[in-house]
N, C-alpha and C. Protein backbone atom coordinates (compact mmCIF):
# COMPACT_ATOMS: atom_id res chain seq x y z
N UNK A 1 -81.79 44.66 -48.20
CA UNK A 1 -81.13 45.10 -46.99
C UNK A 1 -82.00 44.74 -45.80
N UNK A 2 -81.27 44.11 -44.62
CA UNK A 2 -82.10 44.16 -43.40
C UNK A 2 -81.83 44.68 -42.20
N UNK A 3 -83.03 45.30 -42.04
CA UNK A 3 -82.80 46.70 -40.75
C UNK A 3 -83.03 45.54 -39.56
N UNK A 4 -82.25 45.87 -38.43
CA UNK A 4 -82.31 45.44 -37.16
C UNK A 4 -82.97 45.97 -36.38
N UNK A 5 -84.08 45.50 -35.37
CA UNK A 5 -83.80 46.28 -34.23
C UNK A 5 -83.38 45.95 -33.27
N UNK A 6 -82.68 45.00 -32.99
CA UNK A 6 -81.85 45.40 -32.06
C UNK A 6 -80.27 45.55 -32.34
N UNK A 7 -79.87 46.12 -31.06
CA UNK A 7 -78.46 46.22 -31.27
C UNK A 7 -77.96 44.69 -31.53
N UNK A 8 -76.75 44.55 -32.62
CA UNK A 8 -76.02 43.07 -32.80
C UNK A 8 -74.73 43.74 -32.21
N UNK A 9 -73.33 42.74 -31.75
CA UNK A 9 -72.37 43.16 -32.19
C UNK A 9 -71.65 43.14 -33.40
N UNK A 10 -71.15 43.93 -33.39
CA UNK A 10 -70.09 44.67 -34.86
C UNK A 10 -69.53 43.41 -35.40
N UNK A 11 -69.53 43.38 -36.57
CA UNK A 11 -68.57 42.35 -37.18
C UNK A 11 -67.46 43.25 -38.19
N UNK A 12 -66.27 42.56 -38.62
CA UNK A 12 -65.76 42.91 -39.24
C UNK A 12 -65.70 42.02 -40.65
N UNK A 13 -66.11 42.42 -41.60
CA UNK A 13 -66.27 41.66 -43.11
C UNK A 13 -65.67 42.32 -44.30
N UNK A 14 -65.02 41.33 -44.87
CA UNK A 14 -64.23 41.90 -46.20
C UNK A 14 -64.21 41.01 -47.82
N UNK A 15 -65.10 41.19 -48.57
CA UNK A 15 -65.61 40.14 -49.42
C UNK A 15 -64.42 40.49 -50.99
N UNK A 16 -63.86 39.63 -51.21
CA UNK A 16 -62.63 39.69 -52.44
C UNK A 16 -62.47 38.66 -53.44
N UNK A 17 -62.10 39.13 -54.24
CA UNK A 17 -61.70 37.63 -55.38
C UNK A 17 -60.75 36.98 -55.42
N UNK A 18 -59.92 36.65 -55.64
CA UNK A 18 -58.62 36.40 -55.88
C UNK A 18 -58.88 35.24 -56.92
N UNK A 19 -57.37 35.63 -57.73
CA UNK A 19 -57.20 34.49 -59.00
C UNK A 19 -56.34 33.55 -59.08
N UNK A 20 -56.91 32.56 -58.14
CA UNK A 20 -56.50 31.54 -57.75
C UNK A 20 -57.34 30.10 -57.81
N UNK A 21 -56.83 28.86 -57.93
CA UNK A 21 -57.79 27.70 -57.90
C UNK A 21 -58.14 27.71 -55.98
N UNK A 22 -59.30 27.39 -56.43
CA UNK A 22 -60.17 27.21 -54.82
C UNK A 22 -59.35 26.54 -53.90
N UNK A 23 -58.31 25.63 -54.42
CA UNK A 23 -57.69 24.52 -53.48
C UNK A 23 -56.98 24.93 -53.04
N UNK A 24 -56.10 26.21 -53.67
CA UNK A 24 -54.61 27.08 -53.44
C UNK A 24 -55.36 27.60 -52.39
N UNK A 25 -56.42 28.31 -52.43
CA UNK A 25 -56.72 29.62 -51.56
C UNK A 25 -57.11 28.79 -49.76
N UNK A 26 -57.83 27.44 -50.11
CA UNK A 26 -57.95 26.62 -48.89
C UNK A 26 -57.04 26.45 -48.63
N UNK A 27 -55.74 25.84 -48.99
CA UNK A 27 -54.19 25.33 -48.59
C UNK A 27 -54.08 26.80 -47.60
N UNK A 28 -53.89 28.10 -48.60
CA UNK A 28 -53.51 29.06 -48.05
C UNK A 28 -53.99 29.80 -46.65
N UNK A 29 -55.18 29.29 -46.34
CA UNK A 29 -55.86 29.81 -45.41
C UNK A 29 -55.85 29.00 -43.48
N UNK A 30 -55.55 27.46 -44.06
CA UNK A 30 -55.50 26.52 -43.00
C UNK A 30 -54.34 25.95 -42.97
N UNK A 31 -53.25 25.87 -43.89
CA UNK A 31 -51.24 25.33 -43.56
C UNK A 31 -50.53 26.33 -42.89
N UNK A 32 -50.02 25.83 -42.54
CA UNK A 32 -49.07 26.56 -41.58
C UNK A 32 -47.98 27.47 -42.74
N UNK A 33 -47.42 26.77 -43.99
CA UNK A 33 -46.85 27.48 -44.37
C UNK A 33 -48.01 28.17 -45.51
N UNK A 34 -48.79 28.04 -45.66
CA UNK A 34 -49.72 29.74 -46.10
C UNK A 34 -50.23 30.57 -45.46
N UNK A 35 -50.44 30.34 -44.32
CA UNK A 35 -50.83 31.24 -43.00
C UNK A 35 -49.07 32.06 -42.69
N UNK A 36 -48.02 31.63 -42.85
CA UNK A 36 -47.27 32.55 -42.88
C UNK A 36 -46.53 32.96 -43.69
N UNK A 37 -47.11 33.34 -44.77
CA UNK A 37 -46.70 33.26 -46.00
C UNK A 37 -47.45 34.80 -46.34
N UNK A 38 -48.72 34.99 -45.87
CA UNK A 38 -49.57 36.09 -45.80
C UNK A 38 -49.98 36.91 -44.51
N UNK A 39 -49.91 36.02 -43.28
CA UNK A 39 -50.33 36.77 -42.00
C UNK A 39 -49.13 36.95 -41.57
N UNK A 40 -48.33 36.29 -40.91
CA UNK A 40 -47.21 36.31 -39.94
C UNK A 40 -46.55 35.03 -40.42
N UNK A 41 -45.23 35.55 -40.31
CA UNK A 41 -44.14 34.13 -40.37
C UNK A 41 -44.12 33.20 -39.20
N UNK A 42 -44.54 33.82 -38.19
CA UNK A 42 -44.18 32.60 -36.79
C UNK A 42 -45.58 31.79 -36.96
N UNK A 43 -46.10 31.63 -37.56
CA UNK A 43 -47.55 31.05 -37.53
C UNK A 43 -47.51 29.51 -37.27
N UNK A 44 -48.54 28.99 -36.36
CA UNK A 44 -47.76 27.36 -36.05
C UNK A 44 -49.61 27.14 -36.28
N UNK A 45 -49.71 26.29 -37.52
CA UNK A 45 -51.01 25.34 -37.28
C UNK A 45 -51.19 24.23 -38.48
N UNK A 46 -52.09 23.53 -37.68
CA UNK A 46 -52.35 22.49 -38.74
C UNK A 46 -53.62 22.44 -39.16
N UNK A 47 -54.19 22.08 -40.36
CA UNK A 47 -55.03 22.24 -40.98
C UNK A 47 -55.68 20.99 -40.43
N UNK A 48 -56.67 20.68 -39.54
CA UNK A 48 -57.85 19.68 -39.09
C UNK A 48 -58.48 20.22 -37.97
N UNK A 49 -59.57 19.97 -38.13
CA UNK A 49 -61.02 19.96 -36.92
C UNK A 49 -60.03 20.02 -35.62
N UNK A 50 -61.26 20.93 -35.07
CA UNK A 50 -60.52 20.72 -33.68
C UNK A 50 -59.07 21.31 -33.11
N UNK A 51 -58.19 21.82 -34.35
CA UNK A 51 -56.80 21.72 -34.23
C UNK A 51 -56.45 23.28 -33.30
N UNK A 52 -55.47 23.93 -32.32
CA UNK A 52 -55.14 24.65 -32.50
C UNK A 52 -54.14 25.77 -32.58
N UNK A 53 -54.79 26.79 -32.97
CA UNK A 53 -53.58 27.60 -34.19
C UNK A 53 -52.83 28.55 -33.00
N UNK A 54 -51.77 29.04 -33.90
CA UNK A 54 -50.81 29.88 -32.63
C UNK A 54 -50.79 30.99 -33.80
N UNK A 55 -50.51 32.48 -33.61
CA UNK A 55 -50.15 33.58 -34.22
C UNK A 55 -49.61 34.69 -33.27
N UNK A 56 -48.17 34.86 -33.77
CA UNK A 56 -47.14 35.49 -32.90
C UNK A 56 -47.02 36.55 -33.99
N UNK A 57 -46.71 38.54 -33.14
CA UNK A 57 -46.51 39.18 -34.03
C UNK A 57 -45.70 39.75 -33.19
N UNK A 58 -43.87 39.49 -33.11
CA UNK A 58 -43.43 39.81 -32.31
C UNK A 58 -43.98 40.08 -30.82
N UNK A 59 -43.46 40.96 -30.03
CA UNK A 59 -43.92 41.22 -29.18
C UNK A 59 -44.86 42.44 -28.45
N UNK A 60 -46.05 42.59 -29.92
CA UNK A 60 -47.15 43.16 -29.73
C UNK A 60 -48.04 42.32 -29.78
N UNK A 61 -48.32 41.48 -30.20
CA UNK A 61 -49.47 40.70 -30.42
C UNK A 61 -49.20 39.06 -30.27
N UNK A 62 -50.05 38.35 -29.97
CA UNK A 62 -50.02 37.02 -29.94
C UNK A 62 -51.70 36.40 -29.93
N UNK A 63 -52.29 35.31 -30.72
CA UNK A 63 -53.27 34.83 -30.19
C UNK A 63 -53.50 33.35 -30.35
N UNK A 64 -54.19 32.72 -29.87
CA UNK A 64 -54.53 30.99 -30.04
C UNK A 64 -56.03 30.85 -30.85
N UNK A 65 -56.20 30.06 -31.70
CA UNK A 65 -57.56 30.05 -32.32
C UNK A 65 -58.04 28.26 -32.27
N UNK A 66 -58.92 28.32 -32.07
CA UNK A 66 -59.48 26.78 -32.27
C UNK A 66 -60.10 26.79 -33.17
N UNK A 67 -59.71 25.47 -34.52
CA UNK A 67 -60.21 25.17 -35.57
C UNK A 67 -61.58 24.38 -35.09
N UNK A 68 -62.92 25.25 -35.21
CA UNK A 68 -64.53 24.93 -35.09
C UNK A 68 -65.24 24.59 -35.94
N UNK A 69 -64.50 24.97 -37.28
CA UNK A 69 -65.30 24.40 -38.44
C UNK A 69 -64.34 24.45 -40.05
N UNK A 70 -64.24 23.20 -40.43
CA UNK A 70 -63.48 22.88 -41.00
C UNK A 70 -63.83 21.93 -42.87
N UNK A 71 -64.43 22.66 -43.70
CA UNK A 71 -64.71 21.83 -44.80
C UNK A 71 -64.23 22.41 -45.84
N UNK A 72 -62.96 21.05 -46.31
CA UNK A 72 -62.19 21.42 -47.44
C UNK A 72 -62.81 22.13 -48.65
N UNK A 73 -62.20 23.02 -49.27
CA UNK A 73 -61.99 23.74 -50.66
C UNK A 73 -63.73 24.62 -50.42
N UNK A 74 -64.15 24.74 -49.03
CA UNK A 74 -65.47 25.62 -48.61
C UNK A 74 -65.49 26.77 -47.78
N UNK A 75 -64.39 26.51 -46.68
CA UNK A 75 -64.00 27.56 -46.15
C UNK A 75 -63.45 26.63 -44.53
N UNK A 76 -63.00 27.78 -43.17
CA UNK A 76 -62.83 27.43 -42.48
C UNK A 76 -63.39 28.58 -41.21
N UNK A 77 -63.44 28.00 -39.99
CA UNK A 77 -63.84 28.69 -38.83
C UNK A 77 -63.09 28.61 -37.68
N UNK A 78 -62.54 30.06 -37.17
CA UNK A 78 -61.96 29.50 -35.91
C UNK A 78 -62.72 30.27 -34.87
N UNK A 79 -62.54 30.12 -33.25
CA UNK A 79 -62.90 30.47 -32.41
C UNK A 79 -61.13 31.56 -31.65
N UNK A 80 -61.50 32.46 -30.91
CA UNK A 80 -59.99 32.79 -30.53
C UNK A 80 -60.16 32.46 -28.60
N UNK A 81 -59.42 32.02 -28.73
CA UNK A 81 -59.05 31.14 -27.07
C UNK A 81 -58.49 32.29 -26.20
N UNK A 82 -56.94 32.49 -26.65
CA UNK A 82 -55.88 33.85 -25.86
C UNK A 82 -56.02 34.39 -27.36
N UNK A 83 -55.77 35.77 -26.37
CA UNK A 83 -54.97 36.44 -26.87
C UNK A 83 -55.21 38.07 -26.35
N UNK A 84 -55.84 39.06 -26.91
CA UNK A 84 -56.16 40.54 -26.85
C UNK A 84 -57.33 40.32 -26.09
N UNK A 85 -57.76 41.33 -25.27
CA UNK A 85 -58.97 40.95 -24.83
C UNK A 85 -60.19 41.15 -25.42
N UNK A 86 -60.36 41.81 -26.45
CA UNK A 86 -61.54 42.18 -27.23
C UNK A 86 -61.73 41.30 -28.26
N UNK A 87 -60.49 40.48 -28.52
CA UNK A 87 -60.85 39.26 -29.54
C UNK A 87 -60.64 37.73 -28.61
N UNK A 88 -61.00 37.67 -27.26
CA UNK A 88 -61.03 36.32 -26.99
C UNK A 88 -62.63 36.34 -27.07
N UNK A 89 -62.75 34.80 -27.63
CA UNK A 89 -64.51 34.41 -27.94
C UNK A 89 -64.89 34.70 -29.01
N UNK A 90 -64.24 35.79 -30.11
CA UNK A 90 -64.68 36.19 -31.51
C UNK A 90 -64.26 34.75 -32.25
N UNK A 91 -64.81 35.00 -33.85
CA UNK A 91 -64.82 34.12 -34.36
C UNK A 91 -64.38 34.41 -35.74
N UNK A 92 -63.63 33.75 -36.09
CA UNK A 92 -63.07 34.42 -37.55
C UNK A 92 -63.06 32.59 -38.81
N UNK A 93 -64.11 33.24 -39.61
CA UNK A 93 -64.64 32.57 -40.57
C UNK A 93 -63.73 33.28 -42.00
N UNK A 94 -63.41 31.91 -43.21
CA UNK A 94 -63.41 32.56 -44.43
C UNK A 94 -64.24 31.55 -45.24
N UNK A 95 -64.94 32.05 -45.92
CA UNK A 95 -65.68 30.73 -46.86
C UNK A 95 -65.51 31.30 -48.32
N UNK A 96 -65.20 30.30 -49.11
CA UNK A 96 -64.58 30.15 -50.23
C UNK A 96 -65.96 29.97 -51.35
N UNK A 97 -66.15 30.48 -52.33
CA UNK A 97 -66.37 29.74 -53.61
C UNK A 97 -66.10 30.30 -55.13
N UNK A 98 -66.07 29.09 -55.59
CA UNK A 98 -65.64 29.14 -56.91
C UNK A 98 -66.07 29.97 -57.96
N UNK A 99 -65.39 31.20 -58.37
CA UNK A 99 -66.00 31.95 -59.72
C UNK A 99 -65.29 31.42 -60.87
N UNK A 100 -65.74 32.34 -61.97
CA UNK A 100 -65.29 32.39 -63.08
C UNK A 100 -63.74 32.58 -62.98
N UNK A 101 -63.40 33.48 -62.31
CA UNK A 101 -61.84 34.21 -62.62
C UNK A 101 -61.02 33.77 -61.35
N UNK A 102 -61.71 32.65 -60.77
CA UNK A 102 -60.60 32.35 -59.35
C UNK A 102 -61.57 31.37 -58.05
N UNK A 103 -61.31 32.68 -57.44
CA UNK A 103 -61.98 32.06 -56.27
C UNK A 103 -62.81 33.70 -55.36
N UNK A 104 -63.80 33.35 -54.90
CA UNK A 104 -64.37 34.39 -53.97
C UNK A 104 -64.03 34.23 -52.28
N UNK A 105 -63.66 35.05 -51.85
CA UNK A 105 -63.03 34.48 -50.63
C UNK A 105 -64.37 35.92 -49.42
N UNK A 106 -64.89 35.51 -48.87
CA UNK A 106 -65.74 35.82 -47.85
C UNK A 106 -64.96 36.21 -46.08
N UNK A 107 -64.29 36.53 -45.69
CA UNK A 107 -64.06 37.01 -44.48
C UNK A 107 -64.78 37.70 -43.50
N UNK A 108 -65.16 36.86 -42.50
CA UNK A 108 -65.50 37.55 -41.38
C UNK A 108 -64.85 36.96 -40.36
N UNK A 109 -64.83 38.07 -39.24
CA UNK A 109 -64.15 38.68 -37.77
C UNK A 109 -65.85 38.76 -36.81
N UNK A 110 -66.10 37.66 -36.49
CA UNK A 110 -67.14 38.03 -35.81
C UNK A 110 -67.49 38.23 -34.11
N UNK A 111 -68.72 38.65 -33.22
CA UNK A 111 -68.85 38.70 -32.72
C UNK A 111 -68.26 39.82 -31.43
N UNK A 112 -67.95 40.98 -31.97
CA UNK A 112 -66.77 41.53 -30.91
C UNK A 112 -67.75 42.44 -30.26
N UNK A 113 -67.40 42.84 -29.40
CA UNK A 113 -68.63 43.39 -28.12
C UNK A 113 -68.59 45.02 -28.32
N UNK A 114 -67.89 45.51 -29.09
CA UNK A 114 -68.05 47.20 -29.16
C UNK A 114 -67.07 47.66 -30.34
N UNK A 115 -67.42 48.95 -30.94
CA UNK A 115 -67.15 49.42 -32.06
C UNK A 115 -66.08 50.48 -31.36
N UNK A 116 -64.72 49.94 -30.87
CA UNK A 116 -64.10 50.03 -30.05
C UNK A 116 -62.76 50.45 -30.84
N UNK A 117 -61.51 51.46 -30.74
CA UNK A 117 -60.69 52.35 -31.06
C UNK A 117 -60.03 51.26 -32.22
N UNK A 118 -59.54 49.75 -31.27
CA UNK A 118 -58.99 48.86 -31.15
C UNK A 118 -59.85 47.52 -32.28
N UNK A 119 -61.08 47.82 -32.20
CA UNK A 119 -62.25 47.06 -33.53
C UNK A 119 -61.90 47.87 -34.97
N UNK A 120 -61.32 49.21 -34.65
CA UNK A 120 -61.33 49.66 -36.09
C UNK A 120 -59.96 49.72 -36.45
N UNK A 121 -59.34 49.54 -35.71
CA UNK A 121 -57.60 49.57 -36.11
C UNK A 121 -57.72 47.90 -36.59
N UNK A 122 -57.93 46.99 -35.94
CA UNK A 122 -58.54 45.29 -36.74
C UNK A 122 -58.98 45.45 -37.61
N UNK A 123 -60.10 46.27 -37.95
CA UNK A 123 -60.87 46.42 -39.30
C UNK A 123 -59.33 46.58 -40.93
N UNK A 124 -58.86 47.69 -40.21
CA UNK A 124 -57.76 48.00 -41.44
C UNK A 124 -56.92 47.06 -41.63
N UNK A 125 -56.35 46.60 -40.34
CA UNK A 125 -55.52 45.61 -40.27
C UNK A 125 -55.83 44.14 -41.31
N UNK A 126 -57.12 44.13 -40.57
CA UNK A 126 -57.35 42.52 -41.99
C UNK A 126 -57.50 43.37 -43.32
N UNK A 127 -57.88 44.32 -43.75
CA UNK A 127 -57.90 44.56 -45.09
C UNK A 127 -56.52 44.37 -45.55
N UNK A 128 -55.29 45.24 -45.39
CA UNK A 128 -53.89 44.69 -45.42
C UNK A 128 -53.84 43.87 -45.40
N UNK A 129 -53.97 42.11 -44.53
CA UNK A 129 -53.57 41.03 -44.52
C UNK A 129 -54.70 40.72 -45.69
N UNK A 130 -55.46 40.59 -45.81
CA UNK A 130 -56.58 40.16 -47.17
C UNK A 130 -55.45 40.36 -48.21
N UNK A 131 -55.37 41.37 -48.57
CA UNK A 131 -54.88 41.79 -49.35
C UNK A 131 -53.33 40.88 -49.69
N UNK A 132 -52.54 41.18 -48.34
CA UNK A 132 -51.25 40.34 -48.59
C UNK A 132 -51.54 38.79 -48.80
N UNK A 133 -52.55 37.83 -48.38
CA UNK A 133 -53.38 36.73 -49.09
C UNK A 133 -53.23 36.67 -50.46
N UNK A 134 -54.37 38.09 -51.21
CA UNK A 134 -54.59 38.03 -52.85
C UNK A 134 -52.66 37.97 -53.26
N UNK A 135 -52.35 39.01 -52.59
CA UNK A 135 -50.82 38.97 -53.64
C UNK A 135 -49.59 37.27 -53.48
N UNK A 136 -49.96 36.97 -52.22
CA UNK A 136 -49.48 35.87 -52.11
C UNK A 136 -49.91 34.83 -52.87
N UNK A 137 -51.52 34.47 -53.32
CA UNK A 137 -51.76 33.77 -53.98
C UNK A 137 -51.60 34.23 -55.39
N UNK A 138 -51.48 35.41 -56.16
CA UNK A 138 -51.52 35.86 -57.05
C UNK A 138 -50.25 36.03 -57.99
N UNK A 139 -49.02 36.01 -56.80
CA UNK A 139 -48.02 36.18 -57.37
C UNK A 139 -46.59 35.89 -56.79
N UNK A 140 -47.11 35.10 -55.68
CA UNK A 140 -45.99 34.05 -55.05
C UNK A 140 -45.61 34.55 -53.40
N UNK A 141 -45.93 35.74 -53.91
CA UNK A 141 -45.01 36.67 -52.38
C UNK A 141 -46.22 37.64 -51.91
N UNK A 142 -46.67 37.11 -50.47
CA UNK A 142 -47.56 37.78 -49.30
C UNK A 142 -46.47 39.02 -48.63
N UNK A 143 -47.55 39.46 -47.81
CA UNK A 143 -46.47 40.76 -47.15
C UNK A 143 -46.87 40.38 -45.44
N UNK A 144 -46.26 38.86 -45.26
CA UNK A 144 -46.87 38.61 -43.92
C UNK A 144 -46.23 39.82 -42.87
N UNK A 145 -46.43 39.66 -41.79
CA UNK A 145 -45.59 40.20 -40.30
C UNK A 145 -43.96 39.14 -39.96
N UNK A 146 -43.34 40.21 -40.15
CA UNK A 146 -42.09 40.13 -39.95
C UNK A 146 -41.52 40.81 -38.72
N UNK A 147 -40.53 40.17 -37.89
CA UNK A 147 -40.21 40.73 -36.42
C UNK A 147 -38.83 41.13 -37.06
N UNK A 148 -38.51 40.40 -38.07
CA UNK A 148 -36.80 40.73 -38.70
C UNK A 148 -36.60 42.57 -38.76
C-alpha cells in the first residue's frame, strides 16, 4: 500500500473479470455498436486515435470524449472535452488483460477535482454500467441507457 502525502484528486476505479475473449471486450469498449449496447444507445464513435466520441443520455446528460490513447486488445483512453462540469478534463481509461477465465478489465475515471455529491453518484453509476458491459459480453444483452 502507498500512503500519500499529499492531497491527489479522487479517482474513480472498478477492477472486474468478465468471460469473454480479450478482442470481444476491446470491440466492446471502442465500437459504436458496443458502447451502446452497454452504456447508452445514442452512442456515436469510432474506434481510432484521436477520434471523437459523443454520449447522449436523453436529456440529462450528454458528453464528448477524445480518443488519447488507443492500443488494440490492451485497453483504451479518453479525455472528456463537453459535457458536466466536474467531468470536463477527466480521463477515463480501461485496460484489458488476458486471464485464465476471460478477460480482466481495469477501469478508471480519473482526475476529478473533489469528492463531490455528484463524484459519488458517478462512482455507482459506472459500477452499474461495468456491470451492464460483463452481462452484455457474457450473455448478449447490456442494460445500456434508454430514453424509450
Amino acid at each position: 500500500m502507498q500512503i500519500c502525502t499529499e492531497k491527489q484528486m479522487p479517482n474513480i476505479v472498478h477492477l472486474f473479470t468478465v468471460n469473454a475473449p480479450l478482442r470481444e471486450v476491446f470491440r466492446a469498449i471502442t465500437e459504436q455498436k458496443g458502447l451502446s449496447s452497454w452504456w447508452t444507445e445514442t452512442a456515436i464513435a469510432s474506434p481510432e486515435p484521436g477520434a471523437e466520441l459523443e454520449f447522449t443520455f436523453g436529456d440529462i446528460f450528454y458528453n464528448k470524449m477524445k480518443v488519447i490513447s488507443f492500443h488494440p486488445d490492451k485497453g483504451v483512453e479518453w479525455e472528456c472535452l463537453e459535457g458536466a462540469e466536474e467531468w470536463v478534463g477527466t480521463r477515463l481509461s480501461f485496460r484489458l488483460k488476458k486471464v485464465e477465465d476471460g478477460c480482466e478489465v481495469r477501469f478508471e475515471h480519473r482526475d476529478w477535482l473533489a469528492e463531490t455529491d455528484f463524484y459519488a453518484s458517478c462512482s455507482f453509476n459506472w459500477a452499474y454500467y461495468l456491470q451492464s458491459l460483463r452481462l452484455y459480453l457474457e450473455t448478449g444483452r447490456g442494460t445500456p441507457y434508454s430514453s424509450k
